[in-house]
Protein backbone atom coordinates (compact mmCIF):
# COMPACT_ATOMS: atom_id res chain seq x y z
CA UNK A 1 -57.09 -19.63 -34.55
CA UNK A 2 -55.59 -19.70 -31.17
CA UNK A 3 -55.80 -17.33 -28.70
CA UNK A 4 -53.18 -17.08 -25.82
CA UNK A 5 -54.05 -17.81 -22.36
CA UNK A 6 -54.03 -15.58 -19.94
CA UNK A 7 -51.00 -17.28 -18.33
CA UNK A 8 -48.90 -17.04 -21.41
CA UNK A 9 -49.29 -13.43 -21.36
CA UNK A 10 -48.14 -13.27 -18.37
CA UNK A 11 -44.98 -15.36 -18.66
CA UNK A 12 -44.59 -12.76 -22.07
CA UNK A 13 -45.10 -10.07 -20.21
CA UNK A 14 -42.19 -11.06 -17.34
CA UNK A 15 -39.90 -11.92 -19.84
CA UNK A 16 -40.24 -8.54 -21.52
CA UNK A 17 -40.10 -6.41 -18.22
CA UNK A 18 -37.02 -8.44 -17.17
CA UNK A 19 -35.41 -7.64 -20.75
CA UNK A 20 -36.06 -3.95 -20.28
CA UNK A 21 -34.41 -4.32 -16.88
CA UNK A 22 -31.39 -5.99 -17.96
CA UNK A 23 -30.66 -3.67 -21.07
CA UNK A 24 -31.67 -0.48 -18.69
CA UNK A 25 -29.12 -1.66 -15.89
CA UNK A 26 -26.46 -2.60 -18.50
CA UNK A 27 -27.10 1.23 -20.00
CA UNK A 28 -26.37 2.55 -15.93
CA UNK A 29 -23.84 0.51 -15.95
CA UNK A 30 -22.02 1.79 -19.16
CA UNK A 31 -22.39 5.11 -18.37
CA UNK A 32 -21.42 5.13 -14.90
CA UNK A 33 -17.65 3.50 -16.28
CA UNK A 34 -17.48 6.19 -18.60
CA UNK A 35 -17.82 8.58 -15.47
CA UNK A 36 -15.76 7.19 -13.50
CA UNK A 37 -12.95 7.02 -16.35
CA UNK A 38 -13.57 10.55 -16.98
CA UNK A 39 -13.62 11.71 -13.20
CA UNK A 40 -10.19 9.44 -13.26
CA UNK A 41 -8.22 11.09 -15.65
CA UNK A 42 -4.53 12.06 -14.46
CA UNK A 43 -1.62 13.14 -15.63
CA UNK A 44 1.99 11.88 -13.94
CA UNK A 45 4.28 14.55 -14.35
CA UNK A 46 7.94 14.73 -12.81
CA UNK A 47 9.89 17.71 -12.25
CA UNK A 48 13.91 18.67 -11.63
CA UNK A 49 15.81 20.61 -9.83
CA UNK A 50 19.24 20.91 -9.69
CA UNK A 51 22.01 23.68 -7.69
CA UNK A 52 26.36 23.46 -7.87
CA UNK A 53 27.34 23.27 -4.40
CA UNK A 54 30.70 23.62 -2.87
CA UNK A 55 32.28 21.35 -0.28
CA UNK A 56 32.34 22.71 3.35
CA UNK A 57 34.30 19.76 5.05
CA UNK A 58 37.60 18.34 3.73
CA UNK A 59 39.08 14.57 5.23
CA UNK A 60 42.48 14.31 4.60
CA UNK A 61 44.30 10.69 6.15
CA UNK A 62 47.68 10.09 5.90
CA UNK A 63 49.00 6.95 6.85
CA UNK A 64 53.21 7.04 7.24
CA UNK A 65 54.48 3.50 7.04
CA UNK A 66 58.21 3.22 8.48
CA UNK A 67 60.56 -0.06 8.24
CA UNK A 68 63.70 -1.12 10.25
CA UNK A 69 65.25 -3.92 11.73
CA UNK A 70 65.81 -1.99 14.85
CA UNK A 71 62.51 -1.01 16.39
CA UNK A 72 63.76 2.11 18.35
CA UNK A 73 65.51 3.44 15.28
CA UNK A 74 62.27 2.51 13.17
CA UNK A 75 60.14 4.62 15.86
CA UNK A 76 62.76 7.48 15.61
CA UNK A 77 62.14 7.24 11.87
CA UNK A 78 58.50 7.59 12.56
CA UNK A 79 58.38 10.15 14.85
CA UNK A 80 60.71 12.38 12.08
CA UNK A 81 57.95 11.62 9.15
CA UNK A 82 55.18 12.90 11.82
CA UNK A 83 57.21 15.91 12.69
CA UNK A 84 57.79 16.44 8.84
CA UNK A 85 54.53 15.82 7.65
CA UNK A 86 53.61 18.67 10.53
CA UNK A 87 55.41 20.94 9.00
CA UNK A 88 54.62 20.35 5.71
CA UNK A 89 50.74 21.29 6.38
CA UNK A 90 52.00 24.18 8.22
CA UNK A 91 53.60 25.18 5.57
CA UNK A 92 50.08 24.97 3.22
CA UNK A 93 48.72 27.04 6.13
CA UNK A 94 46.94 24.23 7.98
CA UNK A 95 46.80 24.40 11.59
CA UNK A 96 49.33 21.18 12.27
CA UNK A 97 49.59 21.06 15.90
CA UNK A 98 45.92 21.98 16.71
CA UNK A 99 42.15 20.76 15.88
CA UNK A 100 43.10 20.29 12.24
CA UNK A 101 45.05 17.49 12.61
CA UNK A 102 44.82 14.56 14.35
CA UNK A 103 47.17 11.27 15.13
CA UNK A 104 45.04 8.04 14.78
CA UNK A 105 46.09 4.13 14.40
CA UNK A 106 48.89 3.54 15.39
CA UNK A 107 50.49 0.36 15.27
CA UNK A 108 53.66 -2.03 15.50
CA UNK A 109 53.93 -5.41 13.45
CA UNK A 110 57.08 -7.90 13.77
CA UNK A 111 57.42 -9.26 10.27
CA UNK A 112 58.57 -12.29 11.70
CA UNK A 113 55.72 -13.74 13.18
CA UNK A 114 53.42 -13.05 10.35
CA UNK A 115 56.15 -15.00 8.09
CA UNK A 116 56.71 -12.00 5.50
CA UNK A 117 60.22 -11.25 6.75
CA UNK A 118 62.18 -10.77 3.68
CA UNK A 119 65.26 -8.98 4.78
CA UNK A 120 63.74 -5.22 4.43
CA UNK A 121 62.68 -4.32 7.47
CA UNK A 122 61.50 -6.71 10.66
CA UNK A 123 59.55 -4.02 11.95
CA UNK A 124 56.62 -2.48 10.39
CA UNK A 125 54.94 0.62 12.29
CA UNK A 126 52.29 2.59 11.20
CA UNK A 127 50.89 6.11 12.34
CA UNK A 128 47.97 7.83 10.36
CA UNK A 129 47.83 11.70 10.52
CA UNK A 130 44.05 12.62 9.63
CA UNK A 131 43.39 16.41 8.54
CA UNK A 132 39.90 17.75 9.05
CA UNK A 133 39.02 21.24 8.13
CA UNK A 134 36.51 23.66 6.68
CA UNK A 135 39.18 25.17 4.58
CA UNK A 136 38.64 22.93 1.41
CA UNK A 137 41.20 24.82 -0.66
CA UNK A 138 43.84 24.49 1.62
CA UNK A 139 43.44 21.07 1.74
CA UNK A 140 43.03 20.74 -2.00
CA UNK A 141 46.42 22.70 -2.74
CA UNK A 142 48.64 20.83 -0.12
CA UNK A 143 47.09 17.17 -1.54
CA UNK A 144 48.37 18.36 -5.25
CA UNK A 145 51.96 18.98 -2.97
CA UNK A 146 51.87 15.80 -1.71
CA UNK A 147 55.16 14.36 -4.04
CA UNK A 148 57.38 16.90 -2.05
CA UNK A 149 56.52 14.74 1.15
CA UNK A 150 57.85 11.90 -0.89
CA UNK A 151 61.49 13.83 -1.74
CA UNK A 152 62.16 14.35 1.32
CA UNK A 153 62.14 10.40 2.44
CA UNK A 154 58.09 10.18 3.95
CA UNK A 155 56.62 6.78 2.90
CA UNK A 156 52.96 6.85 2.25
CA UNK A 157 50.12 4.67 1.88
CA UNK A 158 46.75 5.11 1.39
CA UNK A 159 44.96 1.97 3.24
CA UNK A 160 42.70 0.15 2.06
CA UNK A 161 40.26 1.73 4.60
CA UNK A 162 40.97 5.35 2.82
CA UNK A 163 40.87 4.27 -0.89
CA UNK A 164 43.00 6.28 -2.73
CA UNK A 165 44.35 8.10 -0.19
CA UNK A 166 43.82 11.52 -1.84
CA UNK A 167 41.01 14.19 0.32
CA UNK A 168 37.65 13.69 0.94
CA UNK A 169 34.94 16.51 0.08
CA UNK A 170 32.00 16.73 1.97
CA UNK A 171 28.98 18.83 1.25
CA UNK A 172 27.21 19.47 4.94
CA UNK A 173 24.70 22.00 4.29
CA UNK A 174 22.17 20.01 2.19
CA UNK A 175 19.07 20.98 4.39
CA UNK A 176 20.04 24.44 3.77
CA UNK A 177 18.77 23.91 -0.18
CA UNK A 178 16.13 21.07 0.70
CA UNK A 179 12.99 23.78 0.84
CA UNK A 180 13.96 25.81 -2.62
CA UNK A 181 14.67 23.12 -4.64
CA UNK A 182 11.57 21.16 -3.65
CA UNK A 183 9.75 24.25 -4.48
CA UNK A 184 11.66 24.34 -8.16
CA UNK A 185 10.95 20.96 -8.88
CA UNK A 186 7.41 21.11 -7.95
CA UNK A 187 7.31 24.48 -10.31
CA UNK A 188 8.64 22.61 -13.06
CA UNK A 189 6.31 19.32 -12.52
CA UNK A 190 3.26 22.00 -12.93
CA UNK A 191 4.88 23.70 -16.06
CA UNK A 192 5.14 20.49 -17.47
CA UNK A 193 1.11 19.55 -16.21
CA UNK A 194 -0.31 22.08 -17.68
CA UNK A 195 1.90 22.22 -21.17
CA UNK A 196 0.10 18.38 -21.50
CA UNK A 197 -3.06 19.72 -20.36
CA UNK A 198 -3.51 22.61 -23.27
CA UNK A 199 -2.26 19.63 -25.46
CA UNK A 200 -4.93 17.65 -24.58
CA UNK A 201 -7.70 20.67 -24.61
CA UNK A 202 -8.08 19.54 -20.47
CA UNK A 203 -7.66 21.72 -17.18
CA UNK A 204 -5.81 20.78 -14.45
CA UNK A 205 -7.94 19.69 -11.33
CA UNK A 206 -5.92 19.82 -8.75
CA UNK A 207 -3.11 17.64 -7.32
CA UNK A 208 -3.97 13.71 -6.65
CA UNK A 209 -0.66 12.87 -5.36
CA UNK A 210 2.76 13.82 -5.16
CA UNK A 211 5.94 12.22 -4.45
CA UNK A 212 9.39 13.81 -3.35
CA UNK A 213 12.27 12.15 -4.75
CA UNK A 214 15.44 11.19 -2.62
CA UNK A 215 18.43 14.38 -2.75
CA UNK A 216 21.60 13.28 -4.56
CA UNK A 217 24.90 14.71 -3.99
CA UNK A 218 26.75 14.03 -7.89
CA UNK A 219 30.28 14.54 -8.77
CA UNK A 220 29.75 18.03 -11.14
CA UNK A 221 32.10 16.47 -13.56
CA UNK A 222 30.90 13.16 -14.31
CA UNK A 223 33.66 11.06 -16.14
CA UNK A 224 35.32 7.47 -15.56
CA UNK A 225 37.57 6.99 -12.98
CA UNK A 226 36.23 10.48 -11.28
CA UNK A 227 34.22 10.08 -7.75
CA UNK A 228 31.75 12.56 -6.05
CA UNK A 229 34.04 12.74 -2.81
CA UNK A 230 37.03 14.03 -4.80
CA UNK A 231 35.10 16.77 -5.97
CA UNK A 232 35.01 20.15 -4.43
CA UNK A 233 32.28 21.65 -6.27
CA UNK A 234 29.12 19.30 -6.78
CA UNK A 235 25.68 18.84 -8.20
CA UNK A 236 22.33 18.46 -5.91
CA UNK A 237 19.55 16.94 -7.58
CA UNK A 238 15.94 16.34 -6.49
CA UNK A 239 13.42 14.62 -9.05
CA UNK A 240 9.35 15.37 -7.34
CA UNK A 241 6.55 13.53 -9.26
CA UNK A 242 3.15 14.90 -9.10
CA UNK A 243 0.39 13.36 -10.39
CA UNK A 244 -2.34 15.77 -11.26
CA UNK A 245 -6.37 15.18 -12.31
CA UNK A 246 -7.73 16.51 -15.55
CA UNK A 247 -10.99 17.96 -16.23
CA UNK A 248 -12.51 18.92 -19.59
């Protein structure tokens, strides 16, 4: 029979303390993953807030467009629309002759030397009236009067600069909602955190992260063809996501 040496016992012996070290780090290992899962565990929530705001700031252009051979009688012309269009916003109660209004862009083209003379006019001049005012309605209810302008001889056009020509609603006091709705959303992202975490049998461990979404200004009715600026009355919206750790 025959008996190990002493050296193979010790090479046996090695081998066996370096297996019990392997499978002992590989157990340290495992668990410490399963910790650091565990101590990982979040939940991404988001949360919404919304408000109906009304426009503060109404930007009215008008742009009068006046042809005639004769360039004195086609700046007579012109200086009638003006005087008419005046009036006409006077008449909507619009201060016409003071910081309301405003004449901008004016300008005189021979149709000659731009070779679109076609017999209706050499001269082309152009004046844009621009209304600016906090009084939204007023603005609103002489732009729906607009076609009487048009009886009574005043050529419009909107420029392409304008789009369609028709007021444009602005919504200044944003930072006036900013704090409140942050607060709502962030209420509703927690709602929502800690619905998921009694669904999941988990407590919520406090907040990991959070992000603040960017404020949107929508048109309150949203259909085709209809644009936030035209608008009076609009939405705010503010999405927050908050990311949250869970604990069993």
């Amino acid at each position: 029979m025959h008996t190990p040496s002493s050296s193979s016992t010790g090479r046996l012996a090695a081998a066996l303390v370096l297996a019990l070290g392997v499978a002992g780090g590989g157990f340290l290992a495992g668990s410490g993953f399963a910790r650091m899962r565990t101590a990982d565990r979040t939940v991404s929530v988001k949360g919404v807030a919304e408000r109906e705001a009304k426009a503060d700031l109404a930007i009215w252009p008008l742009r009068l467009v006046v042809t005639d051979d004769d360039l004195v009688r086609a700046n007579t012309a012109l200086e009638r629309n003006v005087q008419q269009v005046r009036a006409f916003l006077a008449a909507q109660g619009l201060d016409a002759t003071g910081t309301e209004v405003s004449l901008q862009e004016f300008s005189v083209q021979d149709a000659r030397t731009v070779g679109g003379y076609q017999n209706t006019g050499r001269y082309i001049i152009r004046q844009t009236l621009v209304v600016r005012s906090t009084r939204v309605d007023l603005v609103q209810t002489a732009s729906q009067r607009v076609p009487e302008l048009v009886r009574n001889g005043v050529v419009l056009s909107s420029g392409q600069e304008y789009g369609g020509g028709g007021p444009t609603f602005v919504f200044t006091k944003l930072n006036d909602l900013k704090n409140s709705m942050i607060a709502e959303a962030t209420s509703r992202a927690r709602e929502s955190a800690q619905q998921f975490a009694r669904d999941s049998k988990s407590t919520l461990s406090g907040i990991r992260s959070a992000n603040q979404g960017v404020f949107e200004i929508l048109p309150r009715d949203q259909a085709m063809g209809i644009s936030e600026e035209s608008q009076v009355t609009k939405r705010v919206r503010v999405v927050t996501t908050v990311v949250y750790g869970l604990a069993n």
